[in-house]
Protein backbone atom coordinates (compact mmCIF):
# COMPACT_ATOMS: atom_id res chain seq x y z
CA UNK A 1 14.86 19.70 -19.29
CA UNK A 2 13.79 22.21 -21.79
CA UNK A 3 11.13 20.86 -24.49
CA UNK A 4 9.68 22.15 -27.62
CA UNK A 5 6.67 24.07 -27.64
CA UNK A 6 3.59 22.75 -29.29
CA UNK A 7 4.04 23.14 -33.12
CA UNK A 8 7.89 23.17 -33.11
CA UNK A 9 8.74 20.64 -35.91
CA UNK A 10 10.99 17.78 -35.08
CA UNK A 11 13.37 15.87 -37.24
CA UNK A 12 15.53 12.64 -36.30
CA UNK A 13 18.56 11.87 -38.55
CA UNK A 14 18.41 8.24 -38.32
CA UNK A 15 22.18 8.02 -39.76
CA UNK A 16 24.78 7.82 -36.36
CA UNK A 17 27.14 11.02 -36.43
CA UNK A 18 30.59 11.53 -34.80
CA UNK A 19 29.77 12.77 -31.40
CA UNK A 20 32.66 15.00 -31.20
CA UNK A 21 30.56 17.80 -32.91
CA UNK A 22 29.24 20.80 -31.16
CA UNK A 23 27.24 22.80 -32.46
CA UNK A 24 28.41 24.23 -35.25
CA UNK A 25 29.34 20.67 -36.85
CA UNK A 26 25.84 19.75 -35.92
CA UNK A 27 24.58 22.49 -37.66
CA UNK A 28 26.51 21.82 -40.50
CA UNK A 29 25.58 18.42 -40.84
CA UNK A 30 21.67 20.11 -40.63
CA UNK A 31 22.37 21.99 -43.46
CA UNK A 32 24.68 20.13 -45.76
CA UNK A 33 23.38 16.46 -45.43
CA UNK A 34 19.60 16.59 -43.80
CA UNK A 35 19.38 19.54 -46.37
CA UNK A 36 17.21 21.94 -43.98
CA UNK A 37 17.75 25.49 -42.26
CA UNK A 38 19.66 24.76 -38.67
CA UNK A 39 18.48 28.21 -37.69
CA UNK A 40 14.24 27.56 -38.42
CA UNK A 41 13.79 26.52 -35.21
CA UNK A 42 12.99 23.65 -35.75
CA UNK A 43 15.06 20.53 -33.61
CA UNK A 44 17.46 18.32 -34.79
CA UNK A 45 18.19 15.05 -32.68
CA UNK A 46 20.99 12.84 -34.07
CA UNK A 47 22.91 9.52 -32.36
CA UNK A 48 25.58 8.30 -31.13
CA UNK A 49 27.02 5.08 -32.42
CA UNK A 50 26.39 3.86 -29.26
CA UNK A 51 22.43 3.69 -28.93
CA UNK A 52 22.26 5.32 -25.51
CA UNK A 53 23.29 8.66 -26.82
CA UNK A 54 21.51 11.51 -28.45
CA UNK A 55 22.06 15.31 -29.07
CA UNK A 56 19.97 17.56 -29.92
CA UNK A 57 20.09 21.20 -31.89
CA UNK A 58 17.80 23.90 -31.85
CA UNK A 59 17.61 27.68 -32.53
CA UNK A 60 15.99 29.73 -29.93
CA UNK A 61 15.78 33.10 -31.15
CA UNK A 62 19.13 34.10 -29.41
CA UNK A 63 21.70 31.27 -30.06
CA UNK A 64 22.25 28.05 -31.52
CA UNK A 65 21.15 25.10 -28.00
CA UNK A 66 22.25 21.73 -27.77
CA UNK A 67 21.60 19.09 -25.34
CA UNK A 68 22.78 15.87 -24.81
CA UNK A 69 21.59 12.94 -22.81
CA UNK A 70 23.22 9.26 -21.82
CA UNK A 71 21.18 6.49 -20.72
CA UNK A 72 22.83 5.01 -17.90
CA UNK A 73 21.44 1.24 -17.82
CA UNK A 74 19.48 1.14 -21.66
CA UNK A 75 19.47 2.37 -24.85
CA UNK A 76 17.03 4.66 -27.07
CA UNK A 77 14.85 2.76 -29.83
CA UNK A 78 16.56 4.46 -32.76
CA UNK A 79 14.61 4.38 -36.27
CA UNK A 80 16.34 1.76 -38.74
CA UNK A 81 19.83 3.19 -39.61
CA UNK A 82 20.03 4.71 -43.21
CA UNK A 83 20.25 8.21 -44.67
CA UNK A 84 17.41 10.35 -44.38
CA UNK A 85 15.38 12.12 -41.55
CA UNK A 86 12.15 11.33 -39.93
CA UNK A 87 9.78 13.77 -38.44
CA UNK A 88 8.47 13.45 -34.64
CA UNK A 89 5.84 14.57 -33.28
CA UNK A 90 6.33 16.18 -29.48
CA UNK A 91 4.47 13.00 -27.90
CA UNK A 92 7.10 10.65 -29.86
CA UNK A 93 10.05 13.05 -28.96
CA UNK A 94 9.00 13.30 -25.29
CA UNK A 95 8.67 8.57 -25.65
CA UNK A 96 12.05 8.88 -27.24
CA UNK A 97 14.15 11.30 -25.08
CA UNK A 98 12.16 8.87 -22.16
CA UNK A 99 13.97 6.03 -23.33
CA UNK A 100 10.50 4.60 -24.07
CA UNK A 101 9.39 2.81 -27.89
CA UNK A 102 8.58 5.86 -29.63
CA UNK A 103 7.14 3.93 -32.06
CA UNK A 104 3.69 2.67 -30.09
CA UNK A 105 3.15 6.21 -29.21
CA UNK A 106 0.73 8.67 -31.51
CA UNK A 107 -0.92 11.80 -31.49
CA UNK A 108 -4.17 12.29 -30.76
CA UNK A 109 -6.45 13.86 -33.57
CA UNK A 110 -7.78 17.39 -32.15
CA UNK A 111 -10.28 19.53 -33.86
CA UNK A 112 -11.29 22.82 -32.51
CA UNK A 113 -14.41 22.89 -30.67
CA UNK A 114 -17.67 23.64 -32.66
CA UNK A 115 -18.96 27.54 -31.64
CA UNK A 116 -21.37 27.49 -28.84
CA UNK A 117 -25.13 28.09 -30.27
């Protein structure tokens, strides 16, 4: 599996979306409804009705990507369904696509190292 670099933002949309979209109806949905660019970047992860579904959008420089993954025996913990987005960050994505509780996972707080005297 392909994952985002270090600094590549990551946004959720917590509302379930008709997974008969590709990827232009994804990145539709991006830009009309989650009101951001669908060519930033940036990834876009949306769900099924059906919690063990996800797909994913992303720009690479080239072409528009999308992924999609089934859980065969569980189901992804999903954010509380309403309109809106919510922001990830890469150690919550990589929990999520996992399967895992996203939730009980956070970033670490790095600084950059003091210069050498």
């Amino acid at each position: 599996m392909i994952h985002p670099s270090h600094g590549v933002q990551i946004f959720v949309a917590t509302k379930p979306v008709d997974f008969r979209k590709g990827h232009d109806g994804l990145a539709s949905l991006v830009q009309s409804h989650l009101k951001k660019k669908p060519f930033d970047g940036a990834v876009y992860v949306f769900r099924a009705k059906r919690a063990d579904r996800l797909k994913m959008i992303w720009w690479d420089g080239t072409g528009l990507v999308m992924a999609y993954k089934r859980l065969e025996q569980n189901a992804f913990k999903w954010p509380a369904i309403k309109d809106g987005i919510l922001r990830l960050d890469a150690a919550q994505f990589e929990a999520l696509f996992a399967g895992l509780d996203w939730r009980r996972v956070t970033a670490l707080e790095t600084r950059p190292p003091a210069a050498a005297e």
